[in-house]
N, C-alpha and C. Protein backbone atom coordinates (compact mmCIF):
# COMPACT_ATOMS: atom_id res chain seq x y z
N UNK A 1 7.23 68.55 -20.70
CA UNK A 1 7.55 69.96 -20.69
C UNK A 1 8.81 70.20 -21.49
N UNK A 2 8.99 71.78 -21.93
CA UNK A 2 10.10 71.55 -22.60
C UNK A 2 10.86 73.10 -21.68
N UNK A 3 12.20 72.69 -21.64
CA UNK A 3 12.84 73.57 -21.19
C UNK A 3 14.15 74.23 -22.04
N UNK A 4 13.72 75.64 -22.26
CA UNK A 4 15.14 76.06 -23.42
C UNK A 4 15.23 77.31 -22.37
N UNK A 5 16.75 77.39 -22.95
CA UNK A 5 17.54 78.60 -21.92
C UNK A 5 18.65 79.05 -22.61
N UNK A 6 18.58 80.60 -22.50
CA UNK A 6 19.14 81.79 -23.63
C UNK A 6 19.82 82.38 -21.94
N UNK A 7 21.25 82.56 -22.72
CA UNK A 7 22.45 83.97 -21.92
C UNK A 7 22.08 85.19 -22.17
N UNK A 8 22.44 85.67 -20.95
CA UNK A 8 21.84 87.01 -20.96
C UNK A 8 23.40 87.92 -20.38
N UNK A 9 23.97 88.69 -21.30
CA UNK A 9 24.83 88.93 -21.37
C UNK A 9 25.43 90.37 -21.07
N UNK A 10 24.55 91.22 -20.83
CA UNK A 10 24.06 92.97 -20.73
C UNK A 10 23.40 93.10 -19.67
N UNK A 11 23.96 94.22 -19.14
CA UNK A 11 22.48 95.04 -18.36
C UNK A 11 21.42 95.02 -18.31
N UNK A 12 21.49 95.78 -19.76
CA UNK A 12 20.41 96.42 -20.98
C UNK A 12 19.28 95.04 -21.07
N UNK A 13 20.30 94.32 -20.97
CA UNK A 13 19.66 93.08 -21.91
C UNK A 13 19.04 92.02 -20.78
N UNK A 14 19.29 92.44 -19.44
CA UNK A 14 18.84 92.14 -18.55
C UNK A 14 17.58 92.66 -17.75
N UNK A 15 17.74 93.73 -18.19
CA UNK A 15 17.08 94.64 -17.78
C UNK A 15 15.51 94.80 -18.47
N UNK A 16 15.89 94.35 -19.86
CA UNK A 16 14.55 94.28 -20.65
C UNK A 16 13.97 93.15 -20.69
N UNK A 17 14.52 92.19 -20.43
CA UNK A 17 14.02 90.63 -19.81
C UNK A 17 13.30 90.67 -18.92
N UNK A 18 13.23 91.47 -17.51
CA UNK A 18 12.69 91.45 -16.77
C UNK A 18 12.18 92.06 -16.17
N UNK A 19 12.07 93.21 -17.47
CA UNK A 19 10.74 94.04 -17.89
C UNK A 19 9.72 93.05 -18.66
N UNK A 20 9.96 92.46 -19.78
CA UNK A 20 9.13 91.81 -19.92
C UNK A 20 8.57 90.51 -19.17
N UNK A 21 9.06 90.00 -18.46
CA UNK A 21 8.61 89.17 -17.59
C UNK A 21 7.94 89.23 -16.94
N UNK A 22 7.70 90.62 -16.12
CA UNK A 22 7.26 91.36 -14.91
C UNK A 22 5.59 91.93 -15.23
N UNK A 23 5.77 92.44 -16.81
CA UNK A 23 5.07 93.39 -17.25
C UNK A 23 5.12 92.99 -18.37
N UNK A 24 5.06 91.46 -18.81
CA UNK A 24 4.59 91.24 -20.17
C UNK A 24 3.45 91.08 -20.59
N UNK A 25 2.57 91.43 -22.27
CA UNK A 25 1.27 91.48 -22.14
C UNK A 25 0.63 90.16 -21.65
N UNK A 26 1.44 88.98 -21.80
CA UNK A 26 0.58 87.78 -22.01
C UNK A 26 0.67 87.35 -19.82
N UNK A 27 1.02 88.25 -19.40
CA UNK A 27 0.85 87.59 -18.06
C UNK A 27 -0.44 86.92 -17.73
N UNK A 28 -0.72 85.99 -17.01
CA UNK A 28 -2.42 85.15 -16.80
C UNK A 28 -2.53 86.35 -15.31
N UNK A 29 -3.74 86.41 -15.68
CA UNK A 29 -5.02 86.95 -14.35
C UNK A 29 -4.55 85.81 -13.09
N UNK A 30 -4.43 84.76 -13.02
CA UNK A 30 -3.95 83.83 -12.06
C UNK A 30 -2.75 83.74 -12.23
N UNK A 31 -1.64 84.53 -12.73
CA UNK A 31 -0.54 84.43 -12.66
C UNK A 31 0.42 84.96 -11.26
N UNK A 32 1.70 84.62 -10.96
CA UNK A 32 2.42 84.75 -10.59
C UNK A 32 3.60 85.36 -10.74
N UNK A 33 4.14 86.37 -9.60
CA UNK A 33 5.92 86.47 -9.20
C UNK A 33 6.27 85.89 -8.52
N UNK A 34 7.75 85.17 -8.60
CA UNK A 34 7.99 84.06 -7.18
C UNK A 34 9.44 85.04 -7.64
N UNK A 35 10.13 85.52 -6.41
CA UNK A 35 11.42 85.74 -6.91
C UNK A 35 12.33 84.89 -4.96
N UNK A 36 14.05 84.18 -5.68
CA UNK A 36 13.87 83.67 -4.46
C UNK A 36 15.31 84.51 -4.28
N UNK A 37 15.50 84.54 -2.87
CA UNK A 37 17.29 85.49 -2.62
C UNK A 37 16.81 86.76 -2.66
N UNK A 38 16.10 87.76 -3.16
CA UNK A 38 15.80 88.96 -3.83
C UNK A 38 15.04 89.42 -2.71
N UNK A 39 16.29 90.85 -1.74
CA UNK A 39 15.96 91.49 -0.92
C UNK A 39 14.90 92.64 -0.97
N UNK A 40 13.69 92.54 -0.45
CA UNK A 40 12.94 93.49 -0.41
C UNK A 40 11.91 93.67 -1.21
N UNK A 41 11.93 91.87 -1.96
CA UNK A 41 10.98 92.09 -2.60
C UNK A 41 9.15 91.71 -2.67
N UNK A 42 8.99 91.14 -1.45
CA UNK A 42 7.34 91.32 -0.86
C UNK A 42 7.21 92.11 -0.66
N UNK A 43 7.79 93.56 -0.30
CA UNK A 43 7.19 94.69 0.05
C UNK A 43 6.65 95.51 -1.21
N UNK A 44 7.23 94.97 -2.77
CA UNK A 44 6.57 95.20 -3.88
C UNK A 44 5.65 94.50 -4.33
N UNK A 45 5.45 93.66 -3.92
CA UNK A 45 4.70 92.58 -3.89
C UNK A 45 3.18 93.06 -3.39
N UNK A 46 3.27 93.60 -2.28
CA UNK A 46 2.16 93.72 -1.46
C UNK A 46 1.56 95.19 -1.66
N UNK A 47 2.82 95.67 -2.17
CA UNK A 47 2.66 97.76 -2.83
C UNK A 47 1.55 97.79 -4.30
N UNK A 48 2.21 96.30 -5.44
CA UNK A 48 1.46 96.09 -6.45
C UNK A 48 0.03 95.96 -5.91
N UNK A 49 -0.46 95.07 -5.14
CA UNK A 49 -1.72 94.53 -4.59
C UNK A 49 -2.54 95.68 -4.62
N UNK A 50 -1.99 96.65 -3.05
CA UNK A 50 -2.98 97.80 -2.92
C UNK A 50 -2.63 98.94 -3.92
N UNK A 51 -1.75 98.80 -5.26
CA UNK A 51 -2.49 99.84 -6.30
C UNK A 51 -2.71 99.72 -7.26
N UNK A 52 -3.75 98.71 -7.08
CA UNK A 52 -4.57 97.79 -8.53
C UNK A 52 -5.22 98.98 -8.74
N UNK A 53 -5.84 99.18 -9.76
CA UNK A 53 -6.58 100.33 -10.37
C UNK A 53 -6.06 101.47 -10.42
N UNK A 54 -5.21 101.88 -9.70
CA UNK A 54 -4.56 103.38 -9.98
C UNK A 54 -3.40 102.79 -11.00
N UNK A 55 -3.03 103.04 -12.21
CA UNK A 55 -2.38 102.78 -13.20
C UNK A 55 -0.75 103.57 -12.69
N UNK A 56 -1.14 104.68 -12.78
CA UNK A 56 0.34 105.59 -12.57
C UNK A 56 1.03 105.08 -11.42
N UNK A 57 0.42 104.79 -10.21
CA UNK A 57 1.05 104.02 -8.85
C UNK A 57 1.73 102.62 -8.94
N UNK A 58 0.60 102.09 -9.92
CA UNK A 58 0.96 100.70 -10.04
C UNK A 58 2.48 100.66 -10.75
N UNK A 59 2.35 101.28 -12.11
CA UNK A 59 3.64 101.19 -13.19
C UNK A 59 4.88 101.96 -12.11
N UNK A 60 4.67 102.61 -11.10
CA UNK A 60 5.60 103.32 -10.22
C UNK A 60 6.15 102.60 -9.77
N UNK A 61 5.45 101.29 -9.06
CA UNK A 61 5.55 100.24 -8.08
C UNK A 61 6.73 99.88 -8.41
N UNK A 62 6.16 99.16 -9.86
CA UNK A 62 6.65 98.22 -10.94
C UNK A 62 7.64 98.29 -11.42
N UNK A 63 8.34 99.75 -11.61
CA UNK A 63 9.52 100.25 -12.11
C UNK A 63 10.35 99.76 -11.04
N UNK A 64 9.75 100.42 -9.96
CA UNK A 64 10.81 100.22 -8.58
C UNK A 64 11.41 98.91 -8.31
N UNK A 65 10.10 97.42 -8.83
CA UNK A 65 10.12 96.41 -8.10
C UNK A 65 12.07 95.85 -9.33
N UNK A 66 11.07 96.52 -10.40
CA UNK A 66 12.44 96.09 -11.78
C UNK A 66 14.07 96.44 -10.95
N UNK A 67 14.05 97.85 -10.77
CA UNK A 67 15.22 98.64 -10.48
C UNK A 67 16.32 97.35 -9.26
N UNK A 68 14.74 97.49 -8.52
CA UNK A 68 15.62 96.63 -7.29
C UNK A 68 16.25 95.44 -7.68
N UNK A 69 15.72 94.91 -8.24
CA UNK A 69 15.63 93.42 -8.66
C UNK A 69 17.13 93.63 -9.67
N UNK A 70 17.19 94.31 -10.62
CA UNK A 70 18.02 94.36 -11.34
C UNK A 70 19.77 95.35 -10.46
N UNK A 71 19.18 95.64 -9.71
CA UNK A 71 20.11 96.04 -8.46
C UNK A 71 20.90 94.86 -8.39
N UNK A 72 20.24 94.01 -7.53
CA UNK A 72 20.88 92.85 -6.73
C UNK A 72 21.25 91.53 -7.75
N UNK A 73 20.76 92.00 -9.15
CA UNK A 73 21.55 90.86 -9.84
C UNK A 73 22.75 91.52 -10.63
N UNK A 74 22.58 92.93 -10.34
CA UNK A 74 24.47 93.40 -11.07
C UNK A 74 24.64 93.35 -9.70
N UNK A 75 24.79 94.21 -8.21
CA UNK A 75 25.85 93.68 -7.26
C UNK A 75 26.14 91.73 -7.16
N UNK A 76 25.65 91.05 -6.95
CA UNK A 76 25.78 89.39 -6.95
C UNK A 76 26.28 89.45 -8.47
N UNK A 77 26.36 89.75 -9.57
CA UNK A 77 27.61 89.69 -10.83
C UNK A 77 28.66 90.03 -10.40
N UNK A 78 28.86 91.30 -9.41
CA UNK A 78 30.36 91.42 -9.27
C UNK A 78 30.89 90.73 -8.09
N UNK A 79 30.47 90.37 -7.15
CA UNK A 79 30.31 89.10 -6.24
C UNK A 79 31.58 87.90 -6.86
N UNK A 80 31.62 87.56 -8.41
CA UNK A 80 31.64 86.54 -8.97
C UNK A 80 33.35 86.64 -8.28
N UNK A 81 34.09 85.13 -8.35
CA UNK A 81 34.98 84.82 -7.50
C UNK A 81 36.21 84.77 -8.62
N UNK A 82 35.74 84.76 -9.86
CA UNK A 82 36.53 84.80 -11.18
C UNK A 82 36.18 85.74 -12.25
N UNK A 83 36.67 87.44 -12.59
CA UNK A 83 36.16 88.11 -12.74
C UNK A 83 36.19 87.76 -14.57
N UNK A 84 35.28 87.82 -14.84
CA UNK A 84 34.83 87.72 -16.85
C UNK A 84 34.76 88.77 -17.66
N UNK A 85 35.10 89.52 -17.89
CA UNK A 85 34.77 90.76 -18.80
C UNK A 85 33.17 90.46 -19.75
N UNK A 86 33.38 89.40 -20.64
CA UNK A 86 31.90 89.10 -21.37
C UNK A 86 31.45 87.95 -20.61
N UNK A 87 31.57 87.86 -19.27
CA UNK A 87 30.59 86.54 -18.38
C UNK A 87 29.35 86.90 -18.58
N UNK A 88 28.81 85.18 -18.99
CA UNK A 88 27.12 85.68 -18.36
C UNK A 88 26.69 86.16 -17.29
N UNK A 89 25.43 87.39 -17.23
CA UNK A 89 25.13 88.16 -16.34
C UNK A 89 24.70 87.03 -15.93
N UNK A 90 23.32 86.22 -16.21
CA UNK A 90 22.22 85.37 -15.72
C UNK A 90 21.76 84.50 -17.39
N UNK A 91 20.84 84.01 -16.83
CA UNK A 91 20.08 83.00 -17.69
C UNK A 91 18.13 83.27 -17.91
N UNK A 92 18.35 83.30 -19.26
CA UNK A 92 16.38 83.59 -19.39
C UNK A 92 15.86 82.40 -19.62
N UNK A 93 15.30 81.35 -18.84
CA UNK A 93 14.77 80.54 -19.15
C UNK A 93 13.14 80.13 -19.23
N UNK A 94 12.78 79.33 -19.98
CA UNK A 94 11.04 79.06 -20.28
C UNK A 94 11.14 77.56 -20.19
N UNK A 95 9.92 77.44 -19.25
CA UNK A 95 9.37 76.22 -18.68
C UNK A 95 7.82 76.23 -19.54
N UNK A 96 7.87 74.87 -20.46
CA UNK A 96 6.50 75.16 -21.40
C UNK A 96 5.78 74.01 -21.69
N UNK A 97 4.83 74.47 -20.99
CA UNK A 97 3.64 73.16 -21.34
C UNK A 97 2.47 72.99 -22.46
N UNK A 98 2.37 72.24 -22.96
CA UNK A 98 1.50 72.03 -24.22
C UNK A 98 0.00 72.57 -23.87
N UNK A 99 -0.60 72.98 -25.18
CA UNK A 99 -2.03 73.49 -24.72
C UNK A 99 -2.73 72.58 -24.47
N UNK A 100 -3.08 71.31 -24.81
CA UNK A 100 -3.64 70.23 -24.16
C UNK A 100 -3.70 70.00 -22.27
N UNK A 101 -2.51 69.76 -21.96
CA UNK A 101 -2.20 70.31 -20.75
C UNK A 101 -2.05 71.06 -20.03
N UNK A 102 -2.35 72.29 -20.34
CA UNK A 102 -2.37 73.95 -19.61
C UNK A 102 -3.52 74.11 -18.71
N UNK A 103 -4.59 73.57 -19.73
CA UNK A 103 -5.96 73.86 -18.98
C UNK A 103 -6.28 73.30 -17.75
N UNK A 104 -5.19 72.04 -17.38
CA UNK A 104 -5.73 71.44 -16.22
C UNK A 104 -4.31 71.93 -15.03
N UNK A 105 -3.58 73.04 -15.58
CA UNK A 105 -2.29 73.34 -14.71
C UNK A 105 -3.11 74.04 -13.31
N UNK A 106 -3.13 73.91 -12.31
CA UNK A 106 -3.56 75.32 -11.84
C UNK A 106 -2.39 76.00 -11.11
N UNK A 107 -2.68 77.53 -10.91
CA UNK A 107 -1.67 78.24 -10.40
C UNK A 107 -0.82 77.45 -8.72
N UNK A 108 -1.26 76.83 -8.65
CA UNK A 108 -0.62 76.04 -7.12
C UNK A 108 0.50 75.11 -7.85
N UNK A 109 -0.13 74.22 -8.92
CA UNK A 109 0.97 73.28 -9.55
C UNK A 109 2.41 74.20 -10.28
N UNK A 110 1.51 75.25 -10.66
CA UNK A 110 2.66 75.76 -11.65
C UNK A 110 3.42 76.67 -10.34
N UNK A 111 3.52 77.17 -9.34
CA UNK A 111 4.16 77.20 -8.26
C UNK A 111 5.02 76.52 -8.18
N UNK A 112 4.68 74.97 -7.92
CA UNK A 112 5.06 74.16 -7.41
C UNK A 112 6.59 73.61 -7.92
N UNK A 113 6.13 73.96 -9.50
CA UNK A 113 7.10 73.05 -10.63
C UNK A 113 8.37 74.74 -10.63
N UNK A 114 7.49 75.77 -10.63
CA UNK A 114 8.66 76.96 -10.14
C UNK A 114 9.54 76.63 -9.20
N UNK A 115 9.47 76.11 -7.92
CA UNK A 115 9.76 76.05 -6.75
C UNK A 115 10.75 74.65 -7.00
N UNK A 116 10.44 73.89 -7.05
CA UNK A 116 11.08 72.21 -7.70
C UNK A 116 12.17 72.70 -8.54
N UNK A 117 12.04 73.72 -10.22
CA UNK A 117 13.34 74.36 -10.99
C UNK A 117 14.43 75.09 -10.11
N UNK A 118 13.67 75.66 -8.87
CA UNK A 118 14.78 76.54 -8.83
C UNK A 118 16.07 75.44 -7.81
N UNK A 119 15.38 74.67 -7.08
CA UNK A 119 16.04 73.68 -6.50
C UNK A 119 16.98 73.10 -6.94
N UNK A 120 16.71 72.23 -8.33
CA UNK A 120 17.40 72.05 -9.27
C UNK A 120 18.39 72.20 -10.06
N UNK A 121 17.52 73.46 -10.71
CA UNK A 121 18.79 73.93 -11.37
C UNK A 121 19.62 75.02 -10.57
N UNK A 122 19.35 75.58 -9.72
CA UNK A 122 20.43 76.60 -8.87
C UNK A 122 19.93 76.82 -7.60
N UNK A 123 19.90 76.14 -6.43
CA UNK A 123 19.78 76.34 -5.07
C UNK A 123 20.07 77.68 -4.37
N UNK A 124 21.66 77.95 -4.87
CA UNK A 124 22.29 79.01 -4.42
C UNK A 124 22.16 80.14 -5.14
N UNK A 125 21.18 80.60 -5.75
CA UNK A 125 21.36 81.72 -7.03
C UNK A 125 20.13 82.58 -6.63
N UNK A 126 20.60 83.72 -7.26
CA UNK A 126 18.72 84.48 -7.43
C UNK A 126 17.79 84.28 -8.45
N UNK A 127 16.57 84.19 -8.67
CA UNK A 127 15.95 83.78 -9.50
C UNK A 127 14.78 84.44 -9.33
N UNK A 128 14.15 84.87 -10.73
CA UNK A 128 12.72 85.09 -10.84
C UNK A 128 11.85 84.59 -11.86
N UNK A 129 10.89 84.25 -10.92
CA UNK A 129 9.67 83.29 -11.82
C UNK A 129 8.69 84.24 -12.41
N UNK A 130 8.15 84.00 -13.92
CA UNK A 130 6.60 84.81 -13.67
C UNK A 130 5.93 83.51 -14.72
N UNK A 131 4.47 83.75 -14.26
CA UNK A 131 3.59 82.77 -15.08
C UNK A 131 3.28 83.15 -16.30
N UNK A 132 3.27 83.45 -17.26
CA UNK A 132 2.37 83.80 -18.75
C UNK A 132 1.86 82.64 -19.25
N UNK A 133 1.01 82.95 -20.40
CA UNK A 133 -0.07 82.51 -20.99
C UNK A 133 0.39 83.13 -22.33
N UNK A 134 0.41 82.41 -22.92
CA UNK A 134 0.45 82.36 -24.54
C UNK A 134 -0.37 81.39 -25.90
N UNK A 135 -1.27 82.25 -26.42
CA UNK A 135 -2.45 81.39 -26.87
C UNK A 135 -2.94 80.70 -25.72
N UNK A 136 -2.54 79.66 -26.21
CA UNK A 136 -3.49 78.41 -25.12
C UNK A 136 -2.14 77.50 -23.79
N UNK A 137 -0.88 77.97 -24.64
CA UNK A 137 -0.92 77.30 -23.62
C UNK A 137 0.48 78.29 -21.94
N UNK A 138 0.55 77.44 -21.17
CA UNK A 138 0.46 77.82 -20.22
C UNK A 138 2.62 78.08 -20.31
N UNK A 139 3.38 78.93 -19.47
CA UNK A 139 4.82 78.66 -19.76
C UNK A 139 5.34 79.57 -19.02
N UNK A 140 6.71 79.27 -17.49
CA UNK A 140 7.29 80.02 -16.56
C UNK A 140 8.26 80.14 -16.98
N UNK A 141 8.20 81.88 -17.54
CA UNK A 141 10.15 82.68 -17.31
C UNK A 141 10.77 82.45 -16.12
N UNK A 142 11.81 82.59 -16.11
CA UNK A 142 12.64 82.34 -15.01
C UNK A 142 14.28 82.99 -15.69
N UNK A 143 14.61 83.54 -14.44
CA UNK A 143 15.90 84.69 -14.96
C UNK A 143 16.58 84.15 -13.64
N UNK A 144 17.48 83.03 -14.15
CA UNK A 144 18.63 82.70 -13.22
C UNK A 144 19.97 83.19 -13.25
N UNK A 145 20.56 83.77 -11.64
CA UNK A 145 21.54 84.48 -12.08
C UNK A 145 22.81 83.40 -12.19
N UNK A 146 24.03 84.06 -13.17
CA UNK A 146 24.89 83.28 -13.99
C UNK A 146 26.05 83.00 -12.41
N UNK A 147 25.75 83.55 -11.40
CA UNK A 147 26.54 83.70 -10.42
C UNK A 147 25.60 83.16 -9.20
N UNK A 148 26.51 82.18 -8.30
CA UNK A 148 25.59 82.10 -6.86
C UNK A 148 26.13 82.78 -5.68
N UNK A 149 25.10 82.98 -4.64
CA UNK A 149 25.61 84.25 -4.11
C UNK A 149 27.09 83.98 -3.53
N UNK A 150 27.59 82.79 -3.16
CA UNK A 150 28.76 83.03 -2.87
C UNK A 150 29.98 83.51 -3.52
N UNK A 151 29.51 83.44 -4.82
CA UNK A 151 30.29 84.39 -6.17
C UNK A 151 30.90 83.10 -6.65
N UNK A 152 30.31 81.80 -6.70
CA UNK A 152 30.94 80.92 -7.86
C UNK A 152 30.13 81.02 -8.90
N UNK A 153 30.23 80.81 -10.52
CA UNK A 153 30.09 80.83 -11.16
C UNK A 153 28.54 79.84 -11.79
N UNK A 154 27.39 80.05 -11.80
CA UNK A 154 26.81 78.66 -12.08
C UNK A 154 26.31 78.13 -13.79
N UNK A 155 27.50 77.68 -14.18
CA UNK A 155 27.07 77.58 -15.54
C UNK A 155 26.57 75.27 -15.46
N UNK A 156 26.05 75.16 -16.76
CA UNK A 156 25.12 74.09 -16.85
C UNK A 156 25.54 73.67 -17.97
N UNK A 157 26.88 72.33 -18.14
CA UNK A 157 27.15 71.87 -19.14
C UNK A 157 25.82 71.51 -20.11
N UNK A 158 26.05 70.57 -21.34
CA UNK A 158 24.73 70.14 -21.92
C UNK A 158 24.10 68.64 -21.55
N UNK A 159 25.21 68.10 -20.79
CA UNK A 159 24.95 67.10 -20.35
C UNK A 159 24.23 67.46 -18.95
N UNK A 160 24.86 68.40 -18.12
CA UNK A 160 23.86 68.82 -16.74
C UNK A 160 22.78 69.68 -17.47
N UNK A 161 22.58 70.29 -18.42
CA UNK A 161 21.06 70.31 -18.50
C UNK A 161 20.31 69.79 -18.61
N UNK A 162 20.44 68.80 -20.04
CA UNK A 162 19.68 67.41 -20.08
C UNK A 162 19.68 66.80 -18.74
N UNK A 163 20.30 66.85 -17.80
CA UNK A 163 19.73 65.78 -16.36
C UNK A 163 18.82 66.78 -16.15
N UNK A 164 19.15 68.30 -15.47
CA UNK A 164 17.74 68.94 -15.42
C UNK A 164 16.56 68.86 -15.84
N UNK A 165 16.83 68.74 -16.87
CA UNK A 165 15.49 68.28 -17.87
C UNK A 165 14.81 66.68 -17.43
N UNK A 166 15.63 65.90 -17.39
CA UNK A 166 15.12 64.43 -17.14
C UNK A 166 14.51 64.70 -15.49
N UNK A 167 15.20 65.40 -14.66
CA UNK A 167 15.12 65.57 -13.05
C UNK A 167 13.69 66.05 -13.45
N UNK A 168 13.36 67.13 -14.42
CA UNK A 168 11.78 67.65 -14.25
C UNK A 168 10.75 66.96 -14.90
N UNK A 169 11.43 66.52 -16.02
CA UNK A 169 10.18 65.67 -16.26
C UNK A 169 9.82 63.73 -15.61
N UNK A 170 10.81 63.72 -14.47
CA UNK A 170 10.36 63.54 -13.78
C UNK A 170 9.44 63.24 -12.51
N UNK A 171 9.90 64.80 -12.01
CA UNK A 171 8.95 65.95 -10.99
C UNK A 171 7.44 65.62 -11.74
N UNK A 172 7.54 66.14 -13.31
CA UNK A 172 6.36 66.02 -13.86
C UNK A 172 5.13 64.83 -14.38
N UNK A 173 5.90 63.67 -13.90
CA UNK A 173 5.02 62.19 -14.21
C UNK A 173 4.74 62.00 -12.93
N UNK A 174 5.50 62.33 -11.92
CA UNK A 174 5.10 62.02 -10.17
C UNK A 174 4.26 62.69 -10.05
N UNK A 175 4.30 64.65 -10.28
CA UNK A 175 3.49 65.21 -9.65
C UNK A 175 2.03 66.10 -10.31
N UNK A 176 2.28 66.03 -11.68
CA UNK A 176 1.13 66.64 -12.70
C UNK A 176 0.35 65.57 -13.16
N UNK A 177 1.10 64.47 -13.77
CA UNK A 177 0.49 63.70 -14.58
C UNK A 177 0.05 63.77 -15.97
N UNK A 178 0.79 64.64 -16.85
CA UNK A 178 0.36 65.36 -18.21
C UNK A 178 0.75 64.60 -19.18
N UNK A 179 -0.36 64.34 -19.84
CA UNK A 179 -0.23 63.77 -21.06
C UNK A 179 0.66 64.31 -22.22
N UNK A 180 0.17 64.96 -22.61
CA UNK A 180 0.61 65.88 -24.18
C UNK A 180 2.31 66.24 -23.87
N UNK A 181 2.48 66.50 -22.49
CA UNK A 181 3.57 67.56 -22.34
C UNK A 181 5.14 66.62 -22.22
N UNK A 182 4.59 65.52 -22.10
CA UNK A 182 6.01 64.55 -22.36
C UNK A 182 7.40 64.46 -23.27
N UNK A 183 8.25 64.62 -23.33
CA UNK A 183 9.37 65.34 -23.96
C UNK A 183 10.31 63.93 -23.33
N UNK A 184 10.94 62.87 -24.17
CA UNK A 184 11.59 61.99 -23.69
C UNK A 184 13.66 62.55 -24.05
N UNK A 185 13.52 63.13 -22.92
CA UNK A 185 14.97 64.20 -23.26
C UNK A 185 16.36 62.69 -23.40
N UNK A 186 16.13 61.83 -22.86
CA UNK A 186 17.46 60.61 -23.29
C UNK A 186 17.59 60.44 -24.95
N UNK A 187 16.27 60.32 -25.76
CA UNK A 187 16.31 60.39 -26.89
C UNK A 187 16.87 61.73 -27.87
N UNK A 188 17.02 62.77 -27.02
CA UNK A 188 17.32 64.46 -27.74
C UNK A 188 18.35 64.34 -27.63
N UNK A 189 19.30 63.59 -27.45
CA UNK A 189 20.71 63.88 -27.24
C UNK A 189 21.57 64.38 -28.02
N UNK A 190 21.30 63.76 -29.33
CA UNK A 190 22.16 64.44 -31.02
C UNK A 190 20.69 65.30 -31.39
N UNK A 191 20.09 65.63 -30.62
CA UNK A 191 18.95 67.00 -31.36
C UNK A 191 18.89 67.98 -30.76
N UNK A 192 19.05 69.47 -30.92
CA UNK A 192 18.90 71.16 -30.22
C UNK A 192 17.90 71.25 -29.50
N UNK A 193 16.92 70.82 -30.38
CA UNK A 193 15.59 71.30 -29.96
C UNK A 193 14.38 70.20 -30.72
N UNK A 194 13.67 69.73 -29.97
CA UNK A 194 12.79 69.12 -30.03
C UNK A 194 11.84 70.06 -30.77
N UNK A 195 10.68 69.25 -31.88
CA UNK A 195 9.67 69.98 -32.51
C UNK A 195 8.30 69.60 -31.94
N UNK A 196 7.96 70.54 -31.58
CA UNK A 196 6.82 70.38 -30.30
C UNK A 196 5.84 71.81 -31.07
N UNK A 197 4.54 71.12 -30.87
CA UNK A 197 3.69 72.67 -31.34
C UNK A 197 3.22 73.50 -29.95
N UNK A 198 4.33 73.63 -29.36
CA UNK A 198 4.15 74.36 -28.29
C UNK A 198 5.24 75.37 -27.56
């Protein structure tokens, strides 16, 4: 798997992240929201459900579920215990698996490996997952906030990401078994970004 992660530094800029996340075109029919910390939010959850087919209700829902959501990640910004003028709000991150390996993901595994990141990389933080589908292959946003709720700061040297990375593709030889999607992150060390057709 490969994992890259962009600052999210604005409102605005937060705000349209997770609009598209929420309500991006490429969401899967078996896709998922997992959001964790984030007060009040099964009751949008369960509001989306019963107004499948009414369009205007649904996008109503949807606005609301955004508003809230983006509520509780500016109050938990000002939370923070060291105040930043340009601090990161949060983090947009993508969890991405090769198209070879997508087809055999199912929505329980890709749960699973949601649930395992957020452990990981921020225990104490708010976070939201969604599943998309792109071409073929399969890949979880995730919008971690730059703050945990106790208002310390959670930033991820490059050396604690790369362990993140090794910690999941770990997770991922124990618990998927995927061929294609192998990414040997000890070797990336003097490289940005790995060239992967995925």
């Amino acid at each position: 798997m490969i994992i890259k992660s962009k600052s999210i530094k604005s409102k605005s800029n937060l705000s349209n992240v997770l609009r598209y996340i929420l309500v991006g075109h490429n969401l899967t029919d078996s896709g998922f929201v997992l959001s964790r910390s984030i007060r009040g939010d099964r009751k949008y959850h369960k509001e989306l459900e019963q107004s499948k087919g009414d369009t205007m209700l649904e996008t109503a829902v949807l606005e609301a579920r955004i508003d809230n959501m983006l509520s509780q990640f500016e109050t938990n910004n000002e939370k923070r215990l060291i105040p930043h003028k340009n601090g990161n709000r949060a983090y947009h991150e993508i969890i991405s698996f090769h198209a070879n390996d997508s087809k055999n993901l199912s929505r329980d595994a890709m749960l699973n490996v949601a649930r395992a990141y957020a452990k990981e990389r921020s225990p104490n933080s708010l976070i939201v997952f969604s599943l998309h589908r792109n071409k073929t292959h399969l890949h979880i946003h995730a919008i971690v906030s730059a703050v945990e709720l106790g208002g310390k700061v959670k930033r991820l040297t490059r050396a604690e990401f790369r362990q993140l990375k090794q910690k999941m593709e770990r997770y991922q030889d124990t618990h998927l078994k995927l061929e294609h999607s192998k990414v040997n992150h000890l070797s990336l060390i003097h490289i940005s970004e790995p060239t992967r057709p995925y």
